[in-house]
PDB file of N, CA and C in Angstrom:
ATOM      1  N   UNK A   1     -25.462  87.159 -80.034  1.00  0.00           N
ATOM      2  CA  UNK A   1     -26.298  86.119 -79.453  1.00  0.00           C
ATOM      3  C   UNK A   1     -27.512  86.737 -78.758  1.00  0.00           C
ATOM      4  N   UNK A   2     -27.239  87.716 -78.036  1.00  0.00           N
ATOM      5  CA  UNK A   2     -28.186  88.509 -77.834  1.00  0.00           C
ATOM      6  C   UNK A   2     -29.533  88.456 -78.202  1.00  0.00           C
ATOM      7  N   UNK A   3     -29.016  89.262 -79.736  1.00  0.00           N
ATOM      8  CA  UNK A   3     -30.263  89.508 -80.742  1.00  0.00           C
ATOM      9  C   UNK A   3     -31.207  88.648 -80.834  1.00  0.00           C
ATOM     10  N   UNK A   4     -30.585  87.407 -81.167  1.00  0.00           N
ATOM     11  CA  UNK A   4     -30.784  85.784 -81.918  1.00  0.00           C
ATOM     12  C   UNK A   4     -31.724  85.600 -80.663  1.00  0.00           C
ATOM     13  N   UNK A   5     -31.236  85.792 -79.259  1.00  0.00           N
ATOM     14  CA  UNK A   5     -32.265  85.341 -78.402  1.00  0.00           C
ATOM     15  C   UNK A   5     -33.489  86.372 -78.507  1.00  0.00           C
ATOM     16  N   UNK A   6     -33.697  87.545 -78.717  1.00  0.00           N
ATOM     17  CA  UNK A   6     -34.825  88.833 -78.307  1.00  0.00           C
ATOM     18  C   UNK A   6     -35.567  88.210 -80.001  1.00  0.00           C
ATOM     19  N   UNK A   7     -35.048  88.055 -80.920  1.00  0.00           N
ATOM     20  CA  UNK A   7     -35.732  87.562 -82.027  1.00  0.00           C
ATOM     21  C   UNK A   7     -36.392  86.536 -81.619  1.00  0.00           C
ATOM     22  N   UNK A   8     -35.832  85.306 -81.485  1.00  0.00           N
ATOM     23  CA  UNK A   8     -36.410  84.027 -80.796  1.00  0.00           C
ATOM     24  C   UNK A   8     -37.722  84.095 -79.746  1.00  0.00           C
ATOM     25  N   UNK A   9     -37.351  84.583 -78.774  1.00  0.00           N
ATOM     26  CA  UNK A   9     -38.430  85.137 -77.535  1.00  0.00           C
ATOM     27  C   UNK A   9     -39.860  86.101 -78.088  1.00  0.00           C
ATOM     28  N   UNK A  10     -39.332  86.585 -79.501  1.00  0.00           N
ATOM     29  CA  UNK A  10     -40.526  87.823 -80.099  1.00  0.00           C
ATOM     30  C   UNK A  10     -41.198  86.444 -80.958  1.00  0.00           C
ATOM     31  N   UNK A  11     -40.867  85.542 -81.533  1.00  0.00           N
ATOM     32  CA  UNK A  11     -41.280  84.694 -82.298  1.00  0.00           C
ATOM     33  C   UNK A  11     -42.071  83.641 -81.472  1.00  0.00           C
ATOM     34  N   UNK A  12     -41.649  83.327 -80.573  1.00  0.00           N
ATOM     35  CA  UNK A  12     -42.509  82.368 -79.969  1.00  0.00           C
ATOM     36  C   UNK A  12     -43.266  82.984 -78.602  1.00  0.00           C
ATOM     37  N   UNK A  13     -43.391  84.065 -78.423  1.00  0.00           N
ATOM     38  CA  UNK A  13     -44.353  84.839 -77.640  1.00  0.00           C
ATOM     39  C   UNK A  13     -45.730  84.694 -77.558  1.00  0.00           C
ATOM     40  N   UNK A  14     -46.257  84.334 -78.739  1.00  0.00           N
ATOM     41  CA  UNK A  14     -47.687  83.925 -78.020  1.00  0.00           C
ATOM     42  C   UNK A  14     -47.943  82.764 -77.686  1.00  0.00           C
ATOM     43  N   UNK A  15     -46.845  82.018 -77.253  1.00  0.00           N
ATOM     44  CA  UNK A  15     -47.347  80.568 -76.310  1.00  0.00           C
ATOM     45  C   UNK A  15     -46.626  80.822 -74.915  1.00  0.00           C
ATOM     46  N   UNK A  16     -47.164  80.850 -73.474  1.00  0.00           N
ATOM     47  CA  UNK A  16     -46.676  81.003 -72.862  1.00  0.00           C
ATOM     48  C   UNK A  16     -45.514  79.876 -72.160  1.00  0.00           C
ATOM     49  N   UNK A  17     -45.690  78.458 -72.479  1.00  0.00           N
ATOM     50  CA  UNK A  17     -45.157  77.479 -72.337  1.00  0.00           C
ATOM     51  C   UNK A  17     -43.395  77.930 -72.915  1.00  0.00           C
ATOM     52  N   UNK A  18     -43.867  78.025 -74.428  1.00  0.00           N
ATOM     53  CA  UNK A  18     -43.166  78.198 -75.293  1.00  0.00           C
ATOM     54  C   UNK A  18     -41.815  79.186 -74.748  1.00  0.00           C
ATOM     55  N   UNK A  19     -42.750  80.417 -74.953  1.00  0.00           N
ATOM     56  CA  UNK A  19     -41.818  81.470 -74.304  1.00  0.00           C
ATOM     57  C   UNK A  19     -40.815  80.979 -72.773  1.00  0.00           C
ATOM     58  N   UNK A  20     -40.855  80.438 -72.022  1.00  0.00           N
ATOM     59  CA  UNK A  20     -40.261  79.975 -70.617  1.00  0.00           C
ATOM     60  C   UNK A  20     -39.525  79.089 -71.192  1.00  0.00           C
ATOM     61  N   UNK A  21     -40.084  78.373 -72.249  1.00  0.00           N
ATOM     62  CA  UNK A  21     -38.546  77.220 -72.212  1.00  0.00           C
ATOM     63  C   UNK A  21     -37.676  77.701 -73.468  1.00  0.00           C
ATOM     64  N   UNK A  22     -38.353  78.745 -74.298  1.00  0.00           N
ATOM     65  CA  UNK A  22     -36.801  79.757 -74.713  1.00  0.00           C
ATOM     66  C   UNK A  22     -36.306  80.325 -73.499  1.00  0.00           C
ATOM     67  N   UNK A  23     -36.653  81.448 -72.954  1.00  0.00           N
ATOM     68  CA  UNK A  23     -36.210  82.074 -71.608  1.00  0.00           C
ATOM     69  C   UNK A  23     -35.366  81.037 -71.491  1.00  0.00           C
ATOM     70  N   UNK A  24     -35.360  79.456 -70.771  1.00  0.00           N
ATOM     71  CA  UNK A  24     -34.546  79.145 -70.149  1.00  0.00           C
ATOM     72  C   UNK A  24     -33.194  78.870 -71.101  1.00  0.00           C
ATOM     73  N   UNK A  25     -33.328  78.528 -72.289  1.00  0.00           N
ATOM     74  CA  UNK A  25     -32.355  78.165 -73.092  1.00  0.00           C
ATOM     75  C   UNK A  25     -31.661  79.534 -73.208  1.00  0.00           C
ATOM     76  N   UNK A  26     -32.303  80.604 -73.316  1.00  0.00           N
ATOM     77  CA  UNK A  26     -31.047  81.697 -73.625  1.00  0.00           C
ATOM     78  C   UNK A  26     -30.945  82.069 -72.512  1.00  0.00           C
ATOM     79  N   UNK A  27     -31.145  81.572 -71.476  1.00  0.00           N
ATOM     80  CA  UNK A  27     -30.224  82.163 -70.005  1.00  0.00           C
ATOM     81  C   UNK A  27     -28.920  81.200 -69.921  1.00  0.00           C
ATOM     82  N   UNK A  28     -29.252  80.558 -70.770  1.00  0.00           N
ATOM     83  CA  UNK A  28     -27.548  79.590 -71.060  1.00  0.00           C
ATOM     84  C   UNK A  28     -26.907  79.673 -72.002  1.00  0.00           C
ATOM     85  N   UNK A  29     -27.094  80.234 -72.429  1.00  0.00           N
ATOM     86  CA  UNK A  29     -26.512  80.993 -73.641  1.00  0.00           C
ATOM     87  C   UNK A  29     -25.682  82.549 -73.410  1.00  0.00           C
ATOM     88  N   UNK A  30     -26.239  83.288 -72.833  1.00  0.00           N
ATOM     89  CA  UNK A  30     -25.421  84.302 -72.248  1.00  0.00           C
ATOM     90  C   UNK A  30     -24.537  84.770 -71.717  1.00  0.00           C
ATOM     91  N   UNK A  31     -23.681  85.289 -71.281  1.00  0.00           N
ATOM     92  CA  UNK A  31     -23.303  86.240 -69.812  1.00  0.00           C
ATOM     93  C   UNK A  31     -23.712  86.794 -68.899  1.00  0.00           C
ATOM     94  N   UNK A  32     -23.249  87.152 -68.208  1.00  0.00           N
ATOM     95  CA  UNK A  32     -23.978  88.096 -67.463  1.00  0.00           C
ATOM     96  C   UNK A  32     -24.686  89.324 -67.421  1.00  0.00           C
ATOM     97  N   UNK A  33     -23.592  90.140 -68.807  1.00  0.00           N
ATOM     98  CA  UNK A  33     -23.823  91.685 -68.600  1.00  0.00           C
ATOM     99  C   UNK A  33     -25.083  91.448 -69.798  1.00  0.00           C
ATOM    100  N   UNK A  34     -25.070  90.627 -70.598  1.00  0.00           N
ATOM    101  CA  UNK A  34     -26.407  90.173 -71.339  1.00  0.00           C
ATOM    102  C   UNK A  34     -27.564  89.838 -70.765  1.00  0.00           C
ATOM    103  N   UNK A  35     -27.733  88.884 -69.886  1.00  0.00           N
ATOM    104  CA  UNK A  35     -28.270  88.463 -68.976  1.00  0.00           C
ATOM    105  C   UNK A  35     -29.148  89.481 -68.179  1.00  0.00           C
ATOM    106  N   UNK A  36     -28.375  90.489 -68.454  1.00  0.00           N
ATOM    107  CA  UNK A  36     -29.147  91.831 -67.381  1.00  0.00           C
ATOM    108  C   UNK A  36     -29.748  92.665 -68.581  1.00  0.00           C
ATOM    109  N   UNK A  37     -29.485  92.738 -69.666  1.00  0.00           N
ATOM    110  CA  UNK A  37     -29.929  93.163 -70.820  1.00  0.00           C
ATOM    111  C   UNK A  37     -31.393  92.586 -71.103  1.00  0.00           C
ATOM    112  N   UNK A  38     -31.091  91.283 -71.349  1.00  0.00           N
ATOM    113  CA  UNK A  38     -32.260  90.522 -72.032  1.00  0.00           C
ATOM    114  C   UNK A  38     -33.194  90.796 -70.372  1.00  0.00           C
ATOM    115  N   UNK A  39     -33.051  90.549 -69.465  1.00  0.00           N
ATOM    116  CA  UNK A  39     -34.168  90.848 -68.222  1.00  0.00           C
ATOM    117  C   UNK A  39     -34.936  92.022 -68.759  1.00  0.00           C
ATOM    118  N   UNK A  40     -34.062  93.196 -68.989  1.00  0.00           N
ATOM    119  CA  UNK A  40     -34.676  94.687 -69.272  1.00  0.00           C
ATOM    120  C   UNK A  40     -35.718  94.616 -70.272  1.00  0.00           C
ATOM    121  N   UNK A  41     -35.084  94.101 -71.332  1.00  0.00           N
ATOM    122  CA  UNK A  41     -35.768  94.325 -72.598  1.00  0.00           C
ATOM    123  C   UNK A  41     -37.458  93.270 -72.236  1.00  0.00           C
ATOM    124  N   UNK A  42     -36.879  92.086 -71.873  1.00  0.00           N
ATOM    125  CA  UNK A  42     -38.255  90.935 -71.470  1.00  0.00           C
ATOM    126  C   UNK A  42     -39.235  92.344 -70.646  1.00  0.00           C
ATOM    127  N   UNK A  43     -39.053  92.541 -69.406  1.00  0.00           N
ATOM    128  CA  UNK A  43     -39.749  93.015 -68.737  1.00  0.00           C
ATOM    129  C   UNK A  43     -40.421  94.259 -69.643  1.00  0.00           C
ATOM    130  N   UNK A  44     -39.997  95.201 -70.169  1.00  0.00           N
ATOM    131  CA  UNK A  44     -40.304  96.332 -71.181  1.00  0.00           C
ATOM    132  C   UNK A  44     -41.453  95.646 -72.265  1.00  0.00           C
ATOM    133  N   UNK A  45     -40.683  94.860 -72.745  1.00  0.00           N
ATOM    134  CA  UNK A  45     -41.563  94.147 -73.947  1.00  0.00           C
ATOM    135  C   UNK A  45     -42.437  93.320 -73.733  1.00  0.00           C
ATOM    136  N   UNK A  46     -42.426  92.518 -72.467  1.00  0.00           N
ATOM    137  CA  UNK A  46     -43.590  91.148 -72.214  1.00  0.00           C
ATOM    138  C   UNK A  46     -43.588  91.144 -70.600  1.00  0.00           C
ATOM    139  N   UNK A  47     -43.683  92.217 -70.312  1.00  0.00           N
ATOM    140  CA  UNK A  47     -43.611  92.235 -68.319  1.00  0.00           C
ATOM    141  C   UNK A  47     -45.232  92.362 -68.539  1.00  0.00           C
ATOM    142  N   UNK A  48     -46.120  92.866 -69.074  1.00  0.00           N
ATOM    143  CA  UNK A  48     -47.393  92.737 -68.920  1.00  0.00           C
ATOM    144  C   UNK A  48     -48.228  91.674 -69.152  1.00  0.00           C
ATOM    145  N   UNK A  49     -47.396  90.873 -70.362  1.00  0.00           N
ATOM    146  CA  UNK A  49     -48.429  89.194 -70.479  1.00  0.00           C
ATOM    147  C   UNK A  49     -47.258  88.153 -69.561  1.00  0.00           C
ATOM    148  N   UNK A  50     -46.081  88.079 -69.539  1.00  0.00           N
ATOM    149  CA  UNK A  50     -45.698  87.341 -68.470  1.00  0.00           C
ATOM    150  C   UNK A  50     -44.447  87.894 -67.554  1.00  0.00           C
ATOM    151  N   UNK A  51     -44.921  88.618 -66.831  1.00  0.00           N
ATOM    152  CA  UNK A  51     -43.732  89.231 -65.463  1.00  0.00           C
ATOM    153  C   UNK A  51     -43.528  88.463 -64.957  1.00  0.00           C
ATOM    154  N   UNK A  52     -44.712  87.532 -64.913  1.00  0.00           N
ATOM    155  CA  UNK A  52     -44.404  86.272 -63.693  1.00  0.00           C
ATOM    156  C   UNK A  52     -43.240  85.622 -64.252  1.00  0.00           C
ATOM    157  N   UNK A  53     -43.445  84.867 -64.864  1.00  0.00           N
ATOM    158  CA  UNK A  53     -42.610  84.104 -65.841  1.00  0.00           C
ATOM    159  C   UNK A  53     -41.070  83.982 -65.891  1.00  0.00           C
ATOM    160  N   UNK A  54     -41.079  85.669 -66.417  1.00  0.00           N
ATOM    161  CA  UNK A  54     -39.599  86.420 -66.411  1.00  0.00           C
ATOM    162  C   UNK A  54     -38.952  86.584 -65.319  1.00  0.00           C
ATOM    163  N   UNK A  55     -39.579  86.882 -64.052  1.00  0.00           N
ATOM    164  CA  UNK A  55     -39.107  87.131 -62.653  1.00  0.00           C
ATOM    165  C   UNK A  55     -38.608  85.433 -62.126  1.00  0.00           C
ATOM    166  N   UNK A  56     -39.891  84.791 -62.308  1.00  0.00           N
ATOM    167  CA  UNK A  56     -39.359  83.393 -62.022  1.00  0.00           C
ATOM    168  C   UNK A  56     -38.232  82.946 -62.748  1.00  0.00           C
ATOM    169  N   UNK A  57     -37.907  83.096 -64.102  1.00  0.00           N
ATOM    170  CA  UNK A  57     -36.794  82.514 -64.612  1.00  0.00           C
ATOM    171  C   UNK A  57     -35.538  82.908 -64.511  1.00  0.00           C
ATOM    172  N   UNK A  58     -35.421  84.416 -64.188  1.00  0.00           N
ATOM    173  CA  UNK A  58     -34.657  85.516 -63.970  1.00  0.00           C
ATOM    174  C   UNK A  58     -33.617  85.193 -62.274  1.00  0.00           C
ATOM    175  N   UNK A  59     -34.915  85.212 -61.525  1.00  0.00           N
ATOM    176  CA  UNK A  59     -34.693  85.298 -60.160  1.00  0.00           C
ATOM    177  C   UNK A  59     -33.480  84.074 -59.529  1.00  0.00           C
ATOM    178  N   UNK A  60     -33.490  83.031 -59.571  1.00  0.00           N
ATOM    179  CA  UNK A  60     -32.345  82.240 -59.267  1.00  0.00           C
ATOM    180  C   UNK A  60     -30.793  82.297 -59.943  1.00  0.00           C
ATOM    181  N   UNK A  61     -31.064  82.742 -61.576  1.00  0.00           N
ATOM    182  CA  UNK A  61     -29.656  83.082 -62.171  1.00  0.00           C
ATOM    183  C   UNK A  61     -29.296  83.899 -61.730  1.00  0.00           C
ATOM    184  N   UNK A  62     -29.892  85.426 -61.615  1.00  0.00           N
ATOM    185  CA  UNK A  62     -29.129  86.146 -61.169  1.00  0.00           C
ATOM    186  C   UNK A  62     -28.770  86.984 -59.826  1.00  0.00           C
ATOM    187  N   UNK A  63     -29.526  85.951 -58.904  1.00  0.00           N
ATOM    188  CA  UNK A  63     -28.782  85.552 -57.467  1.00  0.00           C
ATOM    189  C   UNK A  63     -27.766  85.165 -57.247  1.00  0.00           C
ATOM    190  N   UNK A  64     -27.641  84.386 -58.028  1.00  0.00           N
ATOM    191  CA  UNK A  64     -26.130  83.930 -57.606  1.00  0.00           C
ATOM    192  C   UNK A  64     -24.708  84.819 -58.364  1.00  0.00           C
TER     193      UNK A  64
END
């Protein structure tokens, strides 16, 4: 599931809308120890066109 999401997120990357409301769908889709995966890889791969984004979507799931 993973994959399916980092494929997904590479495919719809140049809309920024776009990209956030995948983000949110595969943060429900996951686990946790994924969850900390897909953060890594987002930030590595798209922390320069949206960190914001990723931090915002990131930041409340995995607070708790």
């Amino acid at each position: 599931m993973l994959d399916f999401c980092k494929n997904i997120l590479t495919k719809v990357s140049f809309d920024r809308k776009l990209f956030q409301k995948e983000l949110k769908k595969s943060i429900k889709w996951l686990n946790k120890e994924d969850l900390h995966q897909l953060r890594a890889w987002c930030l590595q791969r798209f922390g320069n066109v949206y960190g914001d984004v990723i931090q915002e979507t990131f930041t409340p799931v995995l607070a708790s």
